[in-house]
C-alpha atoms as a PDB file:
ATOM      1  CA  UNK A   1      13.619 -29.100  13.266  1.00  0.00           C
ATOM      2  CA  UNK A   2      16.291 -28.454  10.844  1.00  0.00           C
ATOM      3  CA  UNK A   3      19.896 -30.005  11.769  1.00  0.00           C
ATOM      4  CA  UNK A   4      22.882 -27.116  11.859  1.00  0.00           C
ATOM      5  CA  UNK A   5      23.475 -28.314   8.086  1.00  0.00           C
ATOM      6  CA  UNK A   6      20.539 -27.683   6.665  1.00  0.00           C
ATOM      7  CA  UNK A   7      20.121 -24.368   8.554  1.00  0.00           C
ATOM      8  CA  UNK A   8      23.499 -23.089   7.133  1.00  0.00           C
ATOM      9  CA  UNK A   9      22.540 -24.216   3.262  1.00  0.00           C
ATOM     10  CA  UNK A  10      19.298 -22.433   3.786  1.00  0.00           C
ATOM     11  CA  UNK A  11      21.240 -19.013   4.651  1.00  0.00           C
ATOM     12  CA  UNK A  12      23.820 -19.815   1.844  1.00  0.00           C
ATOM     13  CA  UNK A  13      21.055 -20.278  -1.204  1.00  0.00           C
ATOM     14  CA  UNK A  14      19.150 -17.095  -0.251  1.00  0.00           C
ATOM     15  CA  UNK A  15      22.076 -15.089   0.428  1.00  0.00           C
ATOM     16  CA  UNK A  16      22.496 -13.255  -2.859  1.00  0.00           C
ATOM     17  CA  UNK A  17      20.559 -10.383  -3.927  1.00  0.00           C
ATOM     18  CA  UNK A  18      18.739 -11.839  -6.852  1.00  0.00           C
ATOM     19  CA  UNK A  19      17.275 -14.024  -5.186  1.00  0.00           C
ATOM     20  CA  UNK A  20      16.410 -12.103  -2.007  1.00  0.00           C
ATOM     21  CA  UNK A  21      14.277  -9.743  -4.422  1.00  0.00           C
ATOM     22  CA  UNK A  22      12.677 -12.777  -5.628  1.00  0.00           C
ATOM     23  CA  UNK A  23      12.208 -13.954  -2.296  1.00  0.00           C
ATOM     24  CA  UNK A  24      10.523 -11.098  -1.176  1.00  0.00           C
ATOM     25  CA  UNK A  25       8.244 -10.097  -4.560  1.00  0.00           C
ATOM     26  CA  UNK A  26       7.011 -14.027  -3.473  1.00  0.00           C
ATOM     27  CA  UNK A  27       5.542 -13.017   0.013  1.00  0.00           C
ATOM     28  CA  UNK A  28       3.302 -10.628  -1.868  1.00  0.00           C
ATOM     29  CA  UNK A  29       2.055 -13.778  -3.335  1.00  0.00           C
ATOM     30  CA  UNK A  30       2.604 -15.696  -7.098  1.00  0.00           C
ATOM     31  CA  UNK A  31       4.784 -14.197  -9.229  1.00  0.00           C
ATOM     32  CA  UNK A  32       5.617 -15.506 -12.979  1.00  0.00           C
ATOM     33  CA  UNK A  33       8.975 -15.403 -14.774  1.00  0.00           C
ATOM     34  CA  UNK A  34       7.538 -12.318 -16.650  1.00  0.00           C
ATOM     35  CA  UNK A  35       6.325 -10.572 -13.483  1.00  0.00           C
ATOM     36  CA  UNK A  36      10.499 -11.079 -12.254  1.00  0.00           C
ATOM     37  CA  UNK A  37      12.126  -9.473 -15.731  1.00  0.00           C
ATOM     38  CA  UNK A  38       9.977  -6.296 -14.658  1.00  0.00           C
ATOM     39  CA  UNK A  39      11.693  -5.593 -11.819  1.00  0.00           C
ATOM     40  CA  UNK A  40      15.220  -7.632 -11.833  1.00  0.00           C
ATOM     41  CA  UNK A  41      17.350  -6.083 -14.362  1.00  0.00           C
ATOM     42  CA  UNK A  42      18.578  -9.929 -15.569  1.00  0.00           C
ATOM     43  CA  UNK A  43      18.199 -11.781 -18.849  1.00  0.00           C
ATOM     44  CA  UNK A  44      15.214 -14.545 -18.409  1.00  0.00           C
ATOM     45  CA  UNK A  45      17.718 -17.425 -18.423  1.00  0.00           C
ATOM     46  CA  UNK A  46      19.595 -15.917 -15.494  1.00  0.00           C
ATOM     47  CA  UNK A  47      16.140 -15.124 -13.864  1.00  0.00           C
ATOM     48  CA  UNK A  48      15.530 -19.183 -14.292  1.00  0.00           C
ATOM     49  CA  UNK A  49      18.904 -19.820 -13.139  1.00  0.00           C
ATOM     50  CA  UNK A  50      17.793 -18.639  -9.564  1.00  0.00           C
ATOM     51  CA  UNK A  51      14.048 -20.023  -9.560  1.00  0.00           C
ATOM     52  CA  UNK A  52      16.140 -23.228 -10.299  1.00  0.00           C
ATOM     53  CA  UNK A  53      17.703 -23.108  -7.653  1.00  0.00           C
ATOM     54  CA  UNK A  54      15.411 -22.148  -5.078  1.00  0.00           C
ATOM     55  CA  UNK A  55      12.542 -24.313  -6.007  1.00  0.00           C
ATOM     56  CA  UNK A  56      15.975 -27.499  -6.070  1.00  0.00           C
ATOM     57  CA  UNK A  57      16.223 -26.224  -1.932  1.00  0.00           C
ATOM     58  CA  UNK A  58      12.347 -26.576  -1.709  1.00  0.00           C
ATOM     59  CA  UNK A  59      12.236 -22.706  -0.763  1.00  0.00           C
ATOM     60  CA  UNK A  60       9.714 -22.185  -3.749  1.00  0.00           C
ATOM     61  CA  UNK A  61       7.827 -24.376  -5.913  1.00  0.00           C
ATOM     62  CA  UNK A  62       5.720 -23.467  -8.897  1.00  0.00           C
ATOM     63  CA  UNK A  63       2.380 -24.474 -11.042  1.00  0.00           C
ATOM     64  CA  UNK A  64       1.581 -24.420 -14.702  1.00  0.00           C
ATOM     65  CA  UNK A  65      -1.123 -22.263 -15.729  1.00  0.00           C
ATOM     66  CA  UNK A  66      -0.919 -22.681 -19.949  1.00  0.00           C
ATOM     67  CA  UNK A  67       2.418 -21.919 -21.181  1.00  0.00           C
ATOM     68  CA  UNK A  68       3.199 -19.855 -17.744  1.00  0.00           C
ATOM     69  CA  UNK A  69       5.131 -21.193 -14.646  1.00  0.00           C
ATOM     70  CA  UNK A  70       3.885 -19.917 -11.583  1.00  0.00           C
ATOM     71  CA  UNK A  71       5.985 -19.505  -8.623  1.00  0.00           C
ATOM     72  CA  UNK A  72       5.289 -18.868  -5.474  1.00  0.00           C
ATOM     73  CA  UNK A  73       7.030 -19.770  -1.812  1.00  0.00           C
ATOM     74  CA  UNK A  74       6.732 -23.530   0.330  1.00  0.00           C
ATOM     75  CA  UNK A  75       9.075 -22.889   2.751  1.00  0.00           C
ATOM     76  CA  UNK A  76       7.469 -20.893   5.950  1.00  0.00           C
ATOM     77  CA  UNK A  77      10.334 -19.588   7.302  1.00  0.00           C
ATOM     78  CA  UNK A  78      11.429 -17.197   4.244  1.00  0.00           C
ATOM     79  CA  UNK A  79       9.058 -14.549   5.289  1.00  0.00           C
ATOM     80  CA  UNK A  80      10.320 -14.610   9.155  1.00  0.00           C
ATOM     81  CA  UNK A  81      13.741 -14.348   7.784  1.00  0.00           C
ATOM     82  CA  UNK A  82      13.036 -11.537   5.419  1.00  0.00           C
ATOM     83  CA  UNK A  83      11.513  -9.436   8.291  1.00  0.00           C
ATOM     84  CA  UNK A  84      14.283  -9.531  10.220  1.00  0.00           C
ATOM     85  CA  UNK A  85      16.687  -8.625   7.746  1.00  0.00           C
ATOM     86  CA  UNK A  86      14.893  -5.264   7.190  1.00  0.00           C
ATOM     87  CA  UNK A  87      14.536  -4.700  10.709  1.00  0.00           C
ATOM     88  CA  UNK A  88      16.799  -1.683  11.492  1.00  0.00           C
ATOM     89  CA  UNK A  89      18.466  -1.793  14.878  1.00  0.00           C
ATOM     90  CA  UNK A  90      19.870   1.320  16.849  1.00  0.00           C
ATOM     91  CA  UNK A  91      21.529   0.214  19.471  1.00  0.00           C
ATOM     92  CA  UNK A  92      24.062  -2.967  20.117  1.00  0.00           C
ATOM     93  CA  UNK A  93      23.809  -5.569  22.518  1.00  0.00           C
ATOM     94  CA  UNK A  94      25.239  -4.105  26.020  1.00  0.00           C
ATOM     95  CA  UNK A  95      28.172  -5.802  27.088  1.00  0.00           C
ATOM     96  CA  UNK A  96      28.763  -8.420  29.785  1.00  0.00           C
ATOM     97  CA  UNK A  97      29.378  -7.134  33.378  1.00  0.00           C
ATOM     98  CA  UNK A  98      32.036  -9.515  34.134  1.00  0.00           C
ATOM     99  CA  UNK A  99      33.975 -12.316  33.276  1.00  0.00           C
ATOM    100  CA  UNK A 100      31.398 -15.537  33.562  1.00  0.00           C
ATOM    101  CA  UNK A 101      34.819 -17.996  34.744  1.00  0.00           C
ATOM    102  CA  UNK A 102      36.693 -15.232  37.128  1.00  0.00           C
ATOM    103  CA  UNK A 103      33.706 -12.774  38.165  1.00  0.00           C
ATOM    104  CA  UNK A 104      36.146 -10.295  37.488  1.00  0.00           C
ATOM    105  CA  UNK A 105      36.850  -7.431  35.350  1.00  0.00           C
ATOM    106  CA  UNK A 106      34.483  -5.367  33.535  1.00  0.00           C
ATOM    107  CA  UNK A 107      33.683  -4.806  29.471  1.00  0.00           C
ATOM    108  CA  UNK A 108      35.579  -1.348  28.689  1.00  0.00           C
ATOM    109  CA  UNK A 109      33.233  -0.390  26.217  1.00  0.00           C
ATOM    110  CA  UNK A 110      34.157   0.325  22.345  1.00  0.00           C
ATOM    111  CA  UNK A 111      37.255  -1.079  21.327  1.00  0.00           C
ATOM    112  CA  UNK A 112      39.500   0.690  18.642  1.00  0.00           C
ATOM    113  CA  UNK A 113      38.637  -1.378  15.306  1.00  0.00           C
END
């Protein structure tokens, strides 16, 4: 089980969009450095930069297959994570009846933001 700390440096590496799209080109299986500057608009060292990165946090790892790196993901929760980020959700969650200390009152409804 991962402690609170790891779970919040997990979020924090794979929260930019870089390396989401790399993220998610990996569960569609291995992917080389040239099969990433097709689709990312980034220079190759940038591109590396992130793979770096990633594979440092164990969320990817790669093998050598003649002068190409391939990378592909270790970490089995990426994929879960990824699917709920594109989930698209309609409604929010309804609001408490009452109070849980007081058994009082009663959620309003929207607030003015």
């Amino acid at each position: 089980m991962r402690s609170l700390g790891q779970r919040i440096e997990l979020l924090k590496v794979i929260a930019h969009p870089v390396r989401i799209k790399i993220l998610e080109e990996l569960t569609n299986g291995v992917k080389c450095v040239r099969d990433f500057e097709e689709f990312l608009e980034i220079s190759q060292p940038n591109i590396s930069q992130h793979l770096s990165l990633l594979r440092n946090h164990r969320i990817i790892d790669y093998y050598i297959d003649g002068r190409l790196r391939c990378y592909f993901l270790v970490d089995p929760i990426i994929p879960d994570l990824l699917e709920i980020l594109k989930k698209d959700y309609h409604e929010s969650l309804p609001g408490p009846e009452c109070c849980p200390v007081t058994k009082k009152g009663k959620y309003p409804g929207d607030r003015r933001r």
